[in-house]
Each structure stands twice: as C-alpha cells, then as structure tokens.
N, C-alpha and C. Protein backbone atom coordinates (compact mmCIF):
# COMPACT_ATOMS: atom_id res chain seq x y z
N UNK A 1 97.49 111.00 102.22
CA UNK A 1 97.94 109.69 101.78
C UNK A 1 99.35 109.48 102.31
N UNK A 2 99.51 108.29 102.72
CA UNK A 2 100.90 108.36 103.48
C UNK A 2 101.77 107.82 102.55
N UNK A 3 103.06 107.85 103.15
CA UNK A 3 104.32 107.31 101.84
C UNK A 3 103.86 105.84 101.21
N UNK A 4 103.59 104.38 102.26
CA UNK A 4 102.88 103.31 101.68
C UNK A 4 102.02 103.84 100.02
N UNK A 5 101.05 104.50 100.65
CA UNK A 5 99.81 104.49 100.05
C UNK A 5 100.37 105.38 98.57
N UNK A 6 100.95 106.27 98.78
CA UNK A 6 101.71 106.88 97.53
C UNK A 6 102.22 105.95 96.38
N UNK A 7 103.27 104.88 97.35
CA UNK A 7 104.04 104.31 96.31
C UNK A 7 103.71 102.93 95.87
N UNK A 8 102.19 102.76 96.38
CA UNK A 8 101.50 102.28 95.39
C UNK A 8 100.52 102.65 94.82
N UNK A 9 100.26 103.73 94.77
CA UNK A 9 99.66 104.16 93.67
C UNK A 9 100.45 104.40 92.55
N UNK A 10 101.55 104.45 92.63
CA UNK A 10 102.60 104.44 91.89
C UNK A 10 103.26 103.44 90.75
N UNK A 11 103.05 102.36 91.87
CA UNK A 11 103.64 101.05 91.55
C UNK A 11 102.32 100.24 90.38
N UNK A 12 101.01 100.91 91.08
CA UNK A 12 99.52 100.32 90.07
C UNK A 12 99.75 101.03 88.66
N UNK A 13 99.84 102.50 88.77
CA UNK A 13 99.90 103.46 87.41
C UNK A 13 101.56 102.87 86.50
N UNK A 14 101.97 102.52 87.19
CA UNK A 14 103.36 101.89 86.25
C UNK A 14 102.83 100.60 85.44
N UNK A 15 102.51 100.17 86.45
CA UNK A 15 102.15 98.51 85.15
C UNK A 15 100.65 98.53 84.51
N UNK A 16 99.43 99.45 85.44
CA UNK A 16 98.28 98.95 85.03
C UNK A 16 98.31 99.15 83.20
N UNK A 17 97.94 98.22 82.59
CA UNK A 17 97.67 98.20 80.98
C UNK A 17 96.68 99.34 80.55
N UNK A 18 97.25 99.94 79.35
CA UNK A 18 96.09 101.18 78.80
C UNK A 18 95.48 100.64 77.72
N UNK A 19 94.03 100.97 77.97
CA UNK A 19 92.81 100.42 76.77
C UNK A 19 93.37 100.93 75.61
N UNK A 20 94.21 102.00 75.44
CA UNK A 20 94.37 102.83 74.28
C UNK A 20 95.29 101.74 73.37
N UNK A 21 96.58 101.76 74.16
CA UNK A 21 97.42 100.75 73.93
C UNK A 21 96.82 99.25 73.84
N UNK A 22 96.41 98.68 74.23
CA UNK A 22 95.31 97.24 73.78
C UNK A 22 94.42 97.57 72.67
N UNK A 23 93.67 98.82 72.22
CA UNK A 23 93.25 98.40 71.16
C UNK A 23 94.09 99.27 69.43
N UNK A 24 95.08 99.29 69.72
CA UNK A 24 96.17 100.06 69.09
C UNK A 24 96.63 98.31 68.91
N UNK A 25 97.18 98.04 69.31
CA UNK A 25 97.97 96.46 69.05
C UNK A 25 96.71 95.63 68.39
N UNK A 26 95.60 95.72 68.95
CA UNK A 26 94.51 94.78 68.27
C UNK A 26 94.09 95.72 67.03
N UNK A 27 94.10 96.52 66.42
CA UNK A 27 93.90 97.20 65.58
C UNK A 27 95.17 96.56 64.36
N UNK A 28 96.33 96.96 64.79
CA UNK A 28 97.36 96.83 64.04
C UNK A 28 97.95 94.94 64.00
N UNK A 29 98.16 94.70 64.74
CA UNK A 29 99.05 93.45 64.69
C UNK A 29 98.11 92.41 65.48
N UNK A 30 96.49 92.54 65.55
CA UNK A 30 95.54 91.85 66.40
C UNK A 30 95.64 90.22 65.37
N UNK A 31 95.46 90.00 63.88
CA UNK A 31 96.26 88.78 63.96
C UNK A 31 97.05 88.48 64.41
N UNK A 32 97.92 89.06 64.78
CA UNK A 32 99.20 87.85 65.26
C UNK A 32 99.42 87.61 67.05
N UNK A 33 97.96 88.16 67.21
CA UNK A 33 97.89 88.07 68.58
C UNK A 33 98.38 88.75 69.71
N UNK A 34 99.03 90.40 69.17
CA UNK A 34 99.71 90.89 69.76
C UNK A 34 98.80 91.75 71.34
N UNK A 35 97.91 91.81 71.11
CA UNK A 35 96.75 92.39 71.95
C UNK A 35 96.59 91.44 73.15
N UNK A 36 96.57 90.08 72.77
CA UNK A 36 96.52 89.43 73.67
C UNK A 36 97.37 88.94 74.71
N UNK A 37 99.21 89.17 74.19
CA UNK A 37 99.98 89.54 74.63
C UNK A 37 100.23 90.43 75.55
N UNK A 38 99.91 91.37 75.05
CA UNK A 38 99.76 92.71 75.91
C UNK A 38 99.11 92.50 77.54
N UNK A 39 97.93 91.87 77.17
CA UNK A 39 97.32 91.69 78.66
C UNK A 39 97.26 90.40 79.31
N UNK A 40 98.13 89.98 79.15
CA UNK A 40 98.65 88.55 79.60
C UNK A 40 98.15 86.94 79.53
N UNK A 41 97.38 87.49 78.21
CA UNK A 41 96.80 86.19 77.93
C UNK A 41 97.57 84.94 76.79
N UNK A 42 98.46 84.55 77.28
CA UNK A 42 99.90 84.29 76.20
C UNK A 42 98.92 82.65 75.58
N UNK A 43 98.49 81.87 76.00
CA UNK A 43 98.01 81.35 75.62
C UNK A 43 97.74 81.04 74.38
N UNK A 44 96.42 82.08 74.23
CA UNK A 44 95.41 82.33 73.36
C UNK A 44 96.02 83.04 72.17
N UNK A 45 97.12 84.24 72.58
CA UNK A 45 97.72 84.87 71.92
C UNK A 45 98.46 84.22 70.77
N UNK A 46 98.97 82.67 71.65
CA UNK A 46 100.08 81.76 70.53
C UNK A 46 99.22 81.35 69.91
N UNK A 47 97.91 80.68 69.67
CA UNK A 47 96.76 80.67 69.40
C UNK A 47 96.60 81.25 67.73
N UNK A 48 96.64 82.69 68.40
CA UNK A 48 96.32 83.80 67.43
C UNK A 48 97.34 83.51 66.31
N UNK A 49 98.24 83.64 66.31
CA UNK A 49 99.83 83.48 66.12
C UNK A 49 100.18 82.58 65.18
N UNK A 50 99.87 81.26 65.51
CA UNK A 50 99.92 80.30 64.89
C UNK A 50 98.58 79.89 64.22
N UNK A 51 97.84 81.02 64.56
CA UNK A 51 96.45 80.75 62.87
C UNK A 51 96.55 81.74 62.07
N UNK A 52 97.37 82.79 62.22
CA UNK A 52 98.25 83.67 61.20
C UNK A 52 98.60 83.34 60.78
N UNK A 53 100.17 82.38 61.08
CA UNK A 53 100.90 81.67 60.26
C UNK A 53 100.84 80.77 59.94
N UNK A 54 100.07 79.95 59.90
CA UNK A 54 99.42 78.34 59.06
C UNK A 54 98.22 78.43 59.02
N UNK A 55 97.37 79.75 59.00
CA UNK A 55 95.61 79.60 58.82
C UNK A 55 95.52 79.22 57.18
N UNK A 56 96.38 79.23 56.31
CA UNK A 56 96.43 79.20 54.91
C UNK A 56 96.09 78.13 54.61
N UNK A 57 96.98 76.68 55.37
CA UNK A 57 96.76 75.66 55.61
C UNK A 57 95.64 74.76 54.86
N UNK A 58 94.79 75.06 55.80
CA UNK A 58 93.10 74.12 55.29
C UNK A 58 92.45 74.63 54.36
N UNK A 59 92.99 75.27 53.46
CA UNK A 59 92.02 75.90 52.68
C UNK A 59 91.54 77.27 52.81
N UNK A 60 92.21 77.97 53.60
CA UNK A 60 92.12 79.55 54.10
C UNK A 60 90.96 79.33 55.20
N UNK A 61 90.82 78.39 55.69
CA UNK A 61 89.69 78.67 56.92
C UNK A 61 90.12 78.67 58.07
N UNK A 62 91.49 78.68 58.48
CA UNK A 62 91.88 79.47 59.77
C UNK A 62 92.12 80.85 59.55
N UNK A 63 92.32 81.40 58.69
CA UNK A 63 92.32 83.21 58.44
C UNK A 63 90.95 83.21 58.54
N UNK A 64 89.90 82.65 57.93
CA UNK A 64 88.72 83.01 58.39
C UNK A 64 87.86 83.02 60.01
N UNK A 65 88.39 82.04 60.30
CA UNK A 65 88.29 82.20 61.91
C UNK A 65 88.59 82.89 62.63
N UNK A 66 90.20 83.54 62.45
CA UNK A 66 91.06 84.20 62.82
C UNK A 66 90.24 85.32 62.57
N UNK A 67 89.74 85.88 61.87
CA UNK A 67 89.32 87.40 61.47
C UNK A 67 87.93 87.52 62.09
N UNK A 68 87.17 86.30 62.30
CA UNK A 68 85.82 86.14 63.49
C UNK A 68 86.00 86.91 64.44
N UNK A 69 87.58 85.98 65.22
CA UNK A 69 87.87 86.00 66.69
C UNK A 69 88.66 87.66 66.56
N UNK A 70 89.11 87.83 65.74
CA UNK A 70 89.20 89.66 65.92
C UNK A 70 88.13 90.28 66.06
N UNK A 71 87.00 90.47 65.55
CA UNK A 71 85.94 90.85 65.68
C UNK A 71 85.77 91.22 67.21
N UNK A 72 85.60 89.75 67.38
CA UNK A 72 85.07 89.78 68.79
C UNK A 72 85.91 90.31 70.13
N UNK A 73 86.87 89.97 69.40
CA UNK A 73 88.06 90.73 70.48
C UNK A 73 87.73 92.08 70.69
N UNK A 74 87.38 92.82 69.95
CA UNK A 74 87.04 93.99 70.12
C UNK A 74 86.51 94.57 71.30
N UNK A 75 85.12 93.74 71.28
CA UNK A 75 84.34 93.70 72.57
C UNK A 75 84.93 93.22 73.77
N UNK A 76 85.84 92.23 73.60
CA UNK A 76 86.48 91.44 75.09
C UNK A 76 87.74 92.62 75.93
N UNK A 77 87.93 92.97 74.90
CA UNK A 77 89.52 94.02 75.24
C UNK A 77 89.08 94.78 76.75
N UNK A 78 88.16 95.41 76.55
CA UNK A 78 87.67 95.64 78.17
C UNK A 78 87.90 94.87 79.31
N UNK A 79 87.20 93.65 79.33
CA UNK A 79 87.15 92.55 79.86
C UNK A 79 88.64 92.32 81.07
N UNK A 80 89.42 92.04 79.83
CA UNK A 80 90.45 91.42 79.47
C UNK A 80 91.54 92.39 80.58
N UNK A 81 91.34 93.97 80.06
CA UNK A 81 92.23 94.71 80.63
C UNK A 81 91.62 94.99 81.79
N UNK A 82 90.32 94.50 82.42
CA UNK A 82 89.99 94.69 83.80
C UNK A 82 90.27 93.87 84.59
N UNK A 83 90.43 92.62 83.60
CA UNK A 83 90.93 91.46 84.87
C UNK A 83 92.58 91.26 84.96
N UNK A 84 93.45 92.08 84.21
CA UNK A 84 94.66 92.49 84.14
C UNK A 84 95.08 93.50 85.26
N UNK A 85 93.91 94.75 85.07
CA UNK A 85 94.39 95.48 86.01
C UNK A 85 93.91 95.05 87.74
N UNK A 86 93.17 94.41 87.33
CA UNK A 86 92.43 94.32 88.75
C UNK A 86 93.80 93.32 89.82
N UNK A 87 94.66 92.34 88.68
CA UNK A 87 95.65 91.41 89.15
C UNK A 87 96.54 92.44 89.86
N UNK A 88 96.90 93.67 88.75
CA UNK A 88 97.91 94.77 89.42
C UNK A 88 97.65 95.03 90.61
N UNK A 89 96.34 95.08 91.05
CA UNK A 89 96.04 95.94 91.88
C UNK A 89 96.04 95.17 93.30
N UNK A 90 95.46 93.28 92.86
CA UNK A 90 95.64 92.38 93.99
C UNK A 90 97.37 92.65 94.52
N UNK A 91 97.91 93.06 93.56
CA UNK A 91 99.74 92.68 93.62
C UNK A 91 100.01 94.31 94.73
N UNK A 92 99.53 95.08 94.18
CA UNK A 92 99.76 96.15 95.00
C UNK A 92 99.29 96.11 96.58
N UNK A 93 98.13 95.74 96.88
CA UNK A 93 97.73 95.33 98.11
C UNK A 93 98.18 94.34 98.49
N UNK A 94 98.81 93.53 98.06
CA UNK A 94 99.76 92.36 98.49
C UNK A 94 98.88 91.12 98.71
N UNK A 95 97.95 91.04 98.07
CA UNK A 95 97.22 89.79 97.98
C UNK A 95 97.01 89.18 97.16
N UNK A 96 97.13 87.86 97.26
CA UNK A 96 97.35 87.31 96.18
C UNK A 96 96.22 86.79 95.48
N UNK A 97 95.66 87.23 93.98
CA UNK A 97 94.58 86.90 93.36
C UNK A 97 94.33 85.90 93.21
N UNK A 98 92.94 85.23 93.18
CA UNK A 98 92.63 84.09 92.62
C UNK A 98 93.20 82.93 91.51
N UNK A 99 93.66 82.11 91.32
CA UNK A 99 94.15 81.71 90.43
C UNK A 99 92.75 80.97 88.99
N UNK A 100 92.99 82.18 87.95
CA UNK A 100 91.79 82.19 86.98
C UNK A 100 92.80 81.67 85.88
N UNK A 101 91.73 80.66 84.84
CA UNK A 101 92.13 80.59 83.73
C UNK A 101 92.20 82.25 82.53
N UNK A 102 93.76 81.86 82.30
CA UNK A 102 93.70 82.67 81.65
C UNK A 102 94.22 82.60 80.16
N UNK A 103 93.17 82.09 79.59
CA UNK A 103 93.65 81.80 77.95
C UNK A 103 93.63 82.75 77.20
C-alpha cells in the first residue's frame, strides 16, 4: 500500500461513525435526537428534539410518536451509518457523492 493509500485509510478510520457509538446515543439520549446527530442527519434530529421538548403539548401525543420513531430507529441505525460512512469514503477518494436527502 503506498503512502496515498495509507493515509487514507487513515483519514476513513478517523471519521467513519461506530455502530456501537450510534446505538449507545440512541439508547441513552435517542429522544432528544442525539443518534441522529451523530450521523448527520440534523434535520430529523431537530425533529426529534423538539418532540421531546413540546411532545407534552397536544395531549402527550408527540412523546407518543416520539417513542414509535425510536423504535424504529433501531432498525434504521444501520442504514443510516452506511450511508454516512459510505460519504467518508466518497470524501476519501475524492469524489464527490451524490447529493441525497438527508433528513
């Protein structure tokens, strides 16, 4: 492997996101959207965030939603951190990824 090829492999293992760490944040602080943070979905995350803090609101039926969409997060966290790392990895080869919605 030549020096290039080294120091990006380098440069991928520095930023690529760990599943461990994504479902450690969605475990712990996954209301407040911190998981989604993590893998760059800021969006969705404020989302999260702000149905934490005013899901009380309507009658408690944004905490109930809110605790749906954890659920399911569960399953997406994969997803999520593949199309995260896969961006690292366009960035390391120096190409520039697709431009995807990313809520």
């Amino acid at each position: 492997m030549d020096n290039d090829g080294v120091r990006a492999q380098l440069y991928y293992d520095a930023h690529k996101k760990s599943q461990g760490a994504a479902y450690l944040l969605w475990f712990f602080l996954g209301g407040l959207g911190a998981h989604r943070f993590y893998v760059g979905r800021v969006g969705t995350g404020i989302v999260q965030l702000l149905l934490c803090l005013f899901g009380w609101l309507p009658l408690f039926a944004g905490w109930f939603a809110l605790s749906i969409w954890w659920i399911v997060d569960a399953f997406l966290i994969p997803d999520m951190l593949r199309q995260a790392n896969m961006e690292v990895a366009d960035q390391v080869m120096g190409q520039s990824s697709p431009m995807r919605p990313r809520f």
